[in-house]
Protein backbone atom coordinates (compact mmCIF):
# COMPACT_ATOMS: atom_id res chain seq x y z
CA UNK A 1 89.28 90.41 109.93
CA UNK A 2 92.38 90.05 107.29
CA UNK A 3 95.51 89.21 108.59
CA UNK A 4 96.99 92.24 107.38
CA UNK A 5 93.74 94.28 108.85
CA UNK A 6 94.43 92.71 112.22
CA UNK A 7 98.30 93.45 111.76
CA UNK A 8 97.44 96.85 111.03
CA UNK A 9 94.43 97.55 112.89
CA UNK A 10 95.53 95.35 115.73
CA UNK A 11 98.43 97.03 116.84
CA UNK A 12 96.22 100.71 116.51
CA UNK A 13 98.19 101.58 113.62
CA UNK A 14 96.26 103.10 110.54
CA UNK A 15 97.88 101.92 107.47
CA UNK A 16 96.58 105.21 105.18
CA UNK A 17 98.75 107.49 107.89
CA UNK A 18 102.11 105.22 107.75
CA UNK A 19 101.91 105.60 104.39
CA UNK A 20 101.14 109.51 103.95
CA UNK A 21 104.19 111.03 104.46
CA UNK A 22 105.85 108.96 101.63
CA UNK A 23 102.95 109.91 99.21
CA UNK A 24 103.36 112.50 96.37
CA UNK A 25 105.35 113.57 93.52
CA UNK A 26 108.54 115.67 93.59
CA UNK A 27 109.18 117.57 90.00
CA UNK A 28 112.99 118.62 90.76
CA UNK A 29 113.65 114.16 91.39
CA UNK A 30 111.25 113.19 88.57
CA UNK A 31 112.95 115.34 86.12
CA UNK A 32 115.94 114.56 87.15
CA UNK A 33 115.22 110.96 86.85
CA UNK A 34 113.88 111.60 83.23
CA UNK A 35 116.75 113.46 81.99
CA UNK A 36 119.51 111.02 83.24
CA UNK A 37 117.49 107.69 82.55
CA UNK A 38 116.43 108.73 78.59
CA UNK A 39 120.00 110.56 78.54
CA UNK A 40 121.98 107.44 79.46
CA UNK A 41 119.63 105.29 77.29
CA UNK A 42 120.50 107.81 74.34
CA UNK A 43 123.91 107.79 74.88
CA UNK A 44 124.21 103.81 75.23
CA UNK A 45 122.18 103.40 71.45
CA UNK A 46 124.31 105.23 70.50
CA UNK A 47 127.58 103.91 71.07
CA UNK A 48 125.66 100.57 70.48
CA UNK A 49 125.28 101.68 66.49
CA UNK A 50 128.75 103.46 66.15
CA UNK A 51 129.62 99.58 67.71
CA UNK A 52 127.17 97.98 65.01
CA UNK A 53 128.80 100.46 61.77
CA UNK A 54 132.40 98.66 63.21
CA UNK A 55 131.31 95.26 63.50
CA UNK A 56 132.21 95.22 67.16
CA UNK A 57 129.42 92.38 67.88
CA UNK A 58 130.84 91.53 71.52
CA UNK A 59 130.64 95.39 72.81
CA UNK A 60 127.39 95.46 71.26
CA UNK A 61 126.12 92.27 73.52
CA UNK A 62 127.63 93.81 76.19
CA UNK A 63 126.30 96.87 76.22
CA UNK A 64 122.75 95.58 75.33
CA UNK A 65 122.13 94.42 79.41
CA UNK A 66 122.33 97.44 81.37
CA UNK A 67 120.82 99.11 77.69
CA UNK A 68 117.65 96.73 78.50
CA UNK A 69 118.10 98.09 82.18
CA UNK A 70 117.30 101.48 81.10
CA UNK A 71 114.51 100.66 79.01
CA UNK A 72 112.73 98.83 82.46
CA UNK A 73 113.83 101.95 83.89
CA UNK A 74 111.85 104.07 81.51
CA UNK A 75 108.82 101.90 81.90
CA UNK A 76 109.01 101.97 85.71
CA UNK A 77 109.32 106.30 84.93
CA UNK A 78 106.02 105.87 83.08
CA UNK A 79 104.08 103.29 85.45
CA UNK A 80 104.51 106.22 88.05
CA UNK A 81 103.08 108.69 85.25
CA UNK A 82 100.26 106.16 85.46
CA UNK A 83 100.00 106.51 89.33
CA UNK A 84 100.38 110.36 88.84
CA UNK A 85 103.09 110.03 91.30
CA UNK A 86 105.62 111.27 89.12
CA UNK A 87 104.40 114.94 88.06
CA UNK A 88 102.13 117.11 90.25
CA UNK A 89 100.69 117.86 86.18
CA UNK A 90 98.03 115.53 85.42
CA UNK A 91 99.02 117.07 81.36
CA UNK A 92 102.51 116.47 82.03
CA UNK A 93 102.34 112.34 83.23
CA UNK A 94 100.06 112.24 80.21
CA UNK A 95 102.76 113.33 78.23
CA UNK A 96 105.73 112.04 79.48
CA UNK A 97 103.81 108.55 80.06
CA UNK A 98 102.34 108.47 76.21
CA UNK A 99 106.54 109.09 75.37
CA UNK A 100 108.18 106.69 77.59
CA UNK A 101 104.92 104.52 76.53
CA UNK A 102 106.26 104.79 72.75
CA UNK A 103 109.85 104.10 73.67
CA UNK A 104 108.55 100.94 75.35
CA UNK A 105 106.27 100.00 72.83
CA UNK A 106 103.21 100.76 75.79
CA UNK A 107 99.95 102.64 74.97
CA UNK A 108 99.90 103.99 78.31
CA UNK A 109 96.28 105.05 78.32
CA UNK A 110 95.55 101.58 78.14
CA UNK A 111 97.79 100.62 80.41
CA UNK A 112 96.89 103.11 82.52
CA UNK A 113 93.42 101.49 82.90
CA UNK A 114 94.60 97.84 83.12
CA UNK A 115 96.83 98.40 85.94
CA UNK A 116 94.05 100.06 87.74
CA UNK A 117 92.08 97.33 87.41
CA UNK A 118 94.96 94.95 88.78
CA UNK A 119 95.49 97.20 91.72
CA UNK A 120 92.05 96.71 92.53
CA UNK A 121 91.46 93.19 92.41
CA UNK A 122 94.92 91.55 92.45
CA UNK A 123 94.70 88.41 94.31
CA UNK A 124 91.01 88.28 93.99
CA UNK A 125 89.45 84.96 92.49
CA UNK A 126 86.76 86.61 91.43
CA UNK A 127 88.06 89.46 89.53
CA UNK A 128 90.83 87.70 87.61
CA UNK A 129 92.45 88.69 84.02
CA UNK A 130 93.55 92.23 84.70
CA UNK A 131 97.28 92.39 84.17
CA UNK A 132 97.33 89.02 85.40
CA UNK A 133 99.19 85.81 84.49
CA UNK A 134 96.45 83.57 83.43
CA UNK A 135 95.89 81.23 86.62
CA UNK A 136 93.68 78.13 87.55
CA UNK A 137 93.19 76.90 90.50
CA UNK A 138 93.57 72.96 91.03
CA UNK A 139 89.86 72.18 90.65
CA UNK A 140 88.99 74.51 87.77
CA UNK A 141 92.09 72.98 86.28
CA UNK A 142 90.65 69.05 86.70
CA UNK A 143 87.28 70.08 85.44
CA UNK A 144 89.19 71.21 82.47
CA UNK A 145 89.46 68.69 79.27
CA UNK A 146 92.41 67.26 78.07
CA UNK A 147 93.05 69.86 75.34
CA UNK A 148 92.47 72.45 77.53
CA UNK A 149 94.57 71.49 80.14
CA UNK A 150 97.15 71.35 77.86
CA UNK A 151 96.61 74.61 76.72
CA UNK A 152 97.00 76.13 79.87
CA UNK A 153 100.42 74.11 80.94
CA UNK A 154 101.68 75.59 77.73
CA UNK A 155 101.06 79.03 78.43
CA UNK A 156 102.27 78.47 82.10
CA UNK A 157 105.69 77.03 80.92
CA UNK A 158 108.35 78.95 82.01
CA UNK A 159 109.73 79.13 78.35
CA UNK A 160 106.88 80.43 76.98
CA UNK A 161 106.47 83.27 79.71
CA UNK A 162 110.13 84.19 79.38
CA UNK A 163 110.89 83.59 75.52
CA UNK A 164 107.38 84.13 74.35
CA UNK A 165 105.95 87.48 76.67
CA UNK A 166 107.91 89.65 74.81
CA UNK A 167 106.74 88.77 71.61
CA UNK A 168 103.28 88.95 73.07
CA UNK A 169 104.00 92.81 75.13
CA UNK A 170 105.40 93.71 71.53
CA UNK A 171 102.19 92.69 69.35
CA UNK A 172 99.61 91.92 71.63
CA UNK A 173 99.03 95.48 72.86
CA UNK A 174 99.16 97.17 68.88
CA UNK A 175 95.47 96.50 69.00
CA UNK A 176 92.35 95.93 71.35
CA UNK A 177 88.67 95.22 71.37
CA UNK A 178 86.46 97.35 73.46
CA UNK A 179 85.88 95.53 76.67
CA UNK A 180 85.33 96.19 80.84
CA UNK A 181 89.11 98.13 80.30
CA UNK A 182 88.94 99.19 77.03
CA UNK A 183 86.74 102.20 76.33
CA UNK A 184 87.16 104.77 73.40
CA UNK A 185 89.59 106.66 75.48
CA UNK A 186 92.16 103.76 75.78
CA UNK A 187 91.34 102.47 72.46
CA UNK A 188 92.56 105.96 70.98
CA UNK A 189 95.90 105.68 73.06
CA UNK A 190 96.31 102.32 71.33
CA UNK A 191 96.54 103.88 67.90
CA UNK A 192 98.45 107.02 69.10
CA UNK A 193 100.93 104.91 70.44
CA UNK A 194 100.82 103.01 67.46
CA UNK A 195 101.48 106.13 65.11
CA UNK A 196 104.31 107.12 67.36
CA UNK A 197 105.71 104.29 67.44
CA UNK A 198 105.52 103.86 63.31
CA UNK A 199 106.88 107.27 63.46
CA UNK A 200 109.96 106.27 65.96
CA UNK A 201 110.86 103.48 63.70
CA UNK A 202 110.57 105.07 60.09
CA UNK A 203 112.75 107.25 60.97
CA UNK A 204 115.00 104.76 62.99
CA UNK A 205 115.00 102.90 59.36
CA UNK A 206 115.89 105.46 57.48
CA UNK A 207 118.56 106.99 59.16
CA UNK A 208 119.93 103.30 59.85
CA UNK A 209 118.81 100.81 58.29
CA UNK A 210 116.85 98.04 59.24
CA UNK A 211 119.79 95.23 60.60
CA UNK A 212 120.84 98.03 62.77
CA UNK A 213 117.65 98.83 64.45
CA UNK A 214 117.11 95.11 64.57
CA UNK A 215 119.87 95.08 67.06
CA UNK A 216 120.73 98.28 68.68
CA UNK A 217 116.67 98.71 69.37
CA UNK A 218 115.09 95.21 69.47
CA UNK A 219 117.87 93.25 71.12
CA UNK A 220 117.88 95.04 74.43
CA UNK A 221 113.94 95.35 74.29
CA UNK A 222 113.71 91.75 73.92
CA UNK A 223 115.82 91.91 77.12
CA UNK A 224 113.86 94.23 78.85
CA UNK A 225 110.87 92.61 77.96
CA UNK A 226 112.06 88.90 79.08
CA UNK A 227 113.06 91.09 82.95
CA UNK A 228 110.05 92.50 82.77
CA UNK A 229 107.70 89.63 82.49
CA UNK A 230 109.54 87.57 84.99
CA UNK A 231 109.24 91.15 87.79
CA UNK A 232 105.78 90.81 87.10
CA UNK A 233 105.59 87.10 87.25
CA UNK A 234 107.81 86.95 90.90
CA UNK A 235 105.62 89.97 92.20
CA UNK A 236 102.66 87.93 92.40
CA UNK A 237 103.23 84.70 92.00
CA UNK A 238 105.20 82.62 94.63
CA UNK A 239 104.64 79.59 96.65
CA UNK A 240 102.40 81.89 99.78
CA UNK A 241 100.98 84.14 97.42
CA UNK A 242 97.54 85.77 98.59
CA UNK A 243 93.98 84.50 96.54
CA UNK A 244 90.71 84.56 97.94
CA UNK A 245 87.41 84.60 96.68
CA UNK A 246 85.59 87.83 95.94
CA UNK A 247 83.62 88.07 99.34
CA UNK A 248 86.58 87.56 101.27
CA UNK A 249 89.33 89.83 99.59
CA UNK A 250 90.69 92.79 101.49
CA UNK A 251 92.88 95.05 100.04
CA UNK A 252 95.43 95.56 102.71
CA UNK A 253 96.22 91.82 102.82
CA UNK A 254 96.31 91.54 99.02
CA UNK A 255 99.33 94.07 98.92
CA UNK A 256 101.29 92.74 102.30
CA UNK A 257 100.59 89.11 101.40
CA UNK A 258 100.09 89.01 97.91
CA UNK A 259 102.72 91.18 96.52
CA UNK A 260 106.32 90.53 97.19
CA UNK A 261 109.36 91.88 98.52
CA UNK A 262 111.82 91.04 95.90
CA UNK A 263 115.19 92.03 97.26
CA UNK A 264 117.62 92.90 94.61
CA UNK A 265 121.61 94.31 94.81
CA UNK A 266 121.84 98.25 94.97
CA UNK A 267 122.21 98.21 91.11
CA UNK A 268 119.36 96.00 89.93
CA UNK A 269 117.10 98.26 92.39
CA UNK A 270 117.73 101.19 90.35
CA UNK A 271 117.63 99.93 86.71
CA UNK A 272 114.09 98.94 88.22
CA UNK A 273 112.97 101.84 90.33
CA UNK A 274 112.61 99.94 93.64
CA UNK A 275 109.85 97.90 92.08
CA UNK A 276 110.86 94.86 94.20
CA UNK A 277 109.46 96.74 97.06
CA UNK A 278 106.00 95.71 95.26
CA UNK A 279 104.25 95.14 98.54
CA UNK A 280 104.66 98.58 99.63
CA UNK A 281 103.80 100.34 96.13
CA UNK A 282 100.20 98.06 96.20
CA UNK A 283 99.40 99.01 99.18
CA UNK A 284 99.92 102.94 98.48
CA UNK A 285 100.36 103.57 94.73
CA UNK A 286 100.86 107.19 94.53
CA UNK A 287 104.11 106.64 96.45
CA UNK A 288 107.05 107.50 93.41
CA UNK A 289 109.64 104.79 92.97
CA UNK A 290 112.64 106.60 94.50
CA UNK A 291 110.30 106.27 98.56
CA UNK A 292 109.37 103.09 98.19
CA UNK A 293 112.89 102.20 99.75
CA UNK A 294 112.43 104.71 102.93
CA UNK A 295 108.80 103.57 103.23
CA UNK A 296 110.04 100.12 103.82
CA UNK A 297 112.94 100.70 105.71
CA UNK A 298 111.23 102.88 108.33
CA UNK A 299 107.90 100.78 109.05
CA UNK A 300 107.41 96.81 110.82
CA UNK A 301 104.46 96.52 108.89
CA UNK A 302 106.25 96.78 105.58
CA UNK A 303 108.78 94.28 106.46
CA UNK A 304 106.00 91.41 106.67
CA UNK A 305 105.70 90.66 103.23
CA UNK A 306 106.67 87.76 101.77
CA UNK A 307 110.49 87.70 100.99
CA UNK A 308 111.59 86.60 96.88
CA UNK A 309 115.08 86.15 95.73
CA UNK A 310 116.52 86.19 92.72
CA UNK A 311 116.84 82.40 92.94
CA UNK A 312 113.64 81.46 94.40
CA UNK A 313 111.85 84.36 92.10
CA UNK A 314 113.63 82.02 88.95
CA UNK A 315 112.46 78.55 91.21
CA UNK A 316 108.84 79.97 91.47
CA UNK A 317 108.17 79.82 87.54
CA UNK A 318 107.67 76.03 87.93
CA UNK A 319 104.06 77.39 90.22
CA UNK A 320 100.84 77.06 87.93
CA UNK A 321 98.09 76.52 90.36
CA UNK A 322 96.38 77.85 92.88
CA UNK A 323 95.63 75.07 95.31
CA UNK A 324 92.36 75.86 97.27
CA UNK A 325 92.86 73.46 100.23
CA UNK A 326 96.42 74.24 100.84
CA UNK A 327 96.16 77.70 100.46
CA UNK A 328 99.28 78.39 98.07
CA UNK A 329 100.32 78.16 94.55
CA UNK A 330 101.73 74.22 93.36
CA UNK A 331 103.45 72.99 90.87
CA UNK A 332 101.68 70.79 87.90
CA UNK A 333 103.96 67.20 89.47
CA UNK A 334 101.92 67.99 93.44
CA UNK A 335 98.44 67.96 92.30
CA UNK A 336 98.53 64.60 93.56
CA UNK A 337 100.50 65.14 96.31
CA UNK A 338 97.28 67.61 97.62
């Protein structure tokens, strides 16, 4: 039995029922969240381009952060559309998540499907490569040749993830091949989000001008997107992280031990809709963002997931390898150490 089975199990409690009361959506707090997150995000673009017309370059830096807060915000608003823990309305998370999805730059049919897919094999060696950063463990990575091994160091360098994911969330996701995720379906939310978001930006450039949207829109994306791959990156990937091979994976330890608790101040908790609290939201997904908090607070079993900080979340970029003796994630400078 999983350690997280026997945590759960062992001590007679069902982990479906300490979950259930936190599970479900609630319309008057979703569209309350909507209205004030895409409100403040309207209202800081545009004080960002009345900034731009005046040449007021430092109050446009400034306000770029907590504009790139907002636009996490918006994609944690349409993650939950995802989870269909936002709307009761199957029609209406389809909706709001295909706009929030545009405003992101997110097909969110397609990311819809992808994030299923991580949810249900997330930590599993066997069922790598959904919504994953591409890992190795330390003997697939010394079977590997030279070039290829320096292939993979240079898509596990922290530069690259930080600098170079956004670039890759901003083009890699205009297009996709059918594949295991990628049916007609999600391949038609591709190119709807595409059209919207040719349709967002045409307009943006004509009303504009193309400097401005350069850096009232992509600045604080770029932001967003750099915050956003390194939550991903910290939620999964840290020194005890959980990986197992197919026959052994359980889901319930996967989401205790292989997600993390990343604790965050009051204010970066909010810009990112109590993501941090990742453990909890794996292990029950149709809990919305604004009970993930309670759901921790009130349960033991919640508060036995692994702990990241802001500084150890920033340390754990150096990990690239998933070390099958030792049982956690290494650093390229201790595969000789192992």
């Amino acid at each position: 039995m999983s350690e997280a089975s026997t945590a759960v199990n062992g001590g007679q409690t069902d982990w479906r029922r300490v979950v259930e009361p936190y599970i479900g959506p609630d319309t008057r707090r979703a569209t309350f969240q909507l209205i004030t997150t895409i409100g403040l995000l309207a209202v800081l673009l545009i004080a960002m381009t009345m900034m731009v017309n005046r040449s007021m370059i430092g109050g446009v830096v400034l306000l770029a952060l907590p504009t790139a807060g907002l636009l996490v915000r918006t994609f944690i608003l349409m993650h939950d559309c995802a989870h269909g823990s936002f709307f009761a309305s199957r029609r209406l998370n389809d909706l709001v998540g295909y706009a929030t999805g545009v405003l992101t730059l997110t097909p969110f049919g397609q990311w819809r499907r992808d994030h299923a897919l991580h949810h249900a094999s997330s930590g599993d060696l066997g069922r790598r490569g959904h919504g994953d950063v591409p890992t190795l463990t330390v003997r697939e990575y010394q079977a590997k040749t030279a070039r290829q091994r320096f292939l993979y160091r240079v898509i596990r360098h922290p530069a690259l993830l930080l600098l170079g994911g956004p670039i890759h969330l901003m083009l890699g996701q205009r297009f996709r091949a059918r594949s295991t995720a990628t049916g007609t379906k999600q391949i038609n939310s591709v190119w709807a989000t595409n059209a919207g978001i040719v349709l967002f930006v045409s307009v943006a450039l004509w009303l504009l001008g193309w400097k401005t949207v350069l850096i009232v829109y992509g600045l604080p994306y770029y932001l967003a997107a750099m915050a956003g791959v390194w939550l991903f990156y910290v939620q999964h990937q840290f020194e005890d992280a959980y990986w197992t091979s197919h026959g052994d994976w359980d889901y319930a330890t996967a989401a205790l031990r292989g997600s993390s608790h990343l604790a965050l101040p009051a204010p970066l908790r909010w810009f990112t809709g109590n993501i941090g609290l990742h453990h909890v939201h794996h292990l029950a997904p149709r809990i919305p963002n604004h009970r993930l908090q309670r759901c921790h607070d009130e349960n033991p079993l919640m508060q036995t997931a692994p702990v990241v900080t802001l500084r150890s979340g920033m340390t754990a970029l150096r990990l690239a390898l998933w070390d099958e003796d030792r049982e956690r994630l290494i650093r390229f400078d201790q595969i000789d150490a192992t």
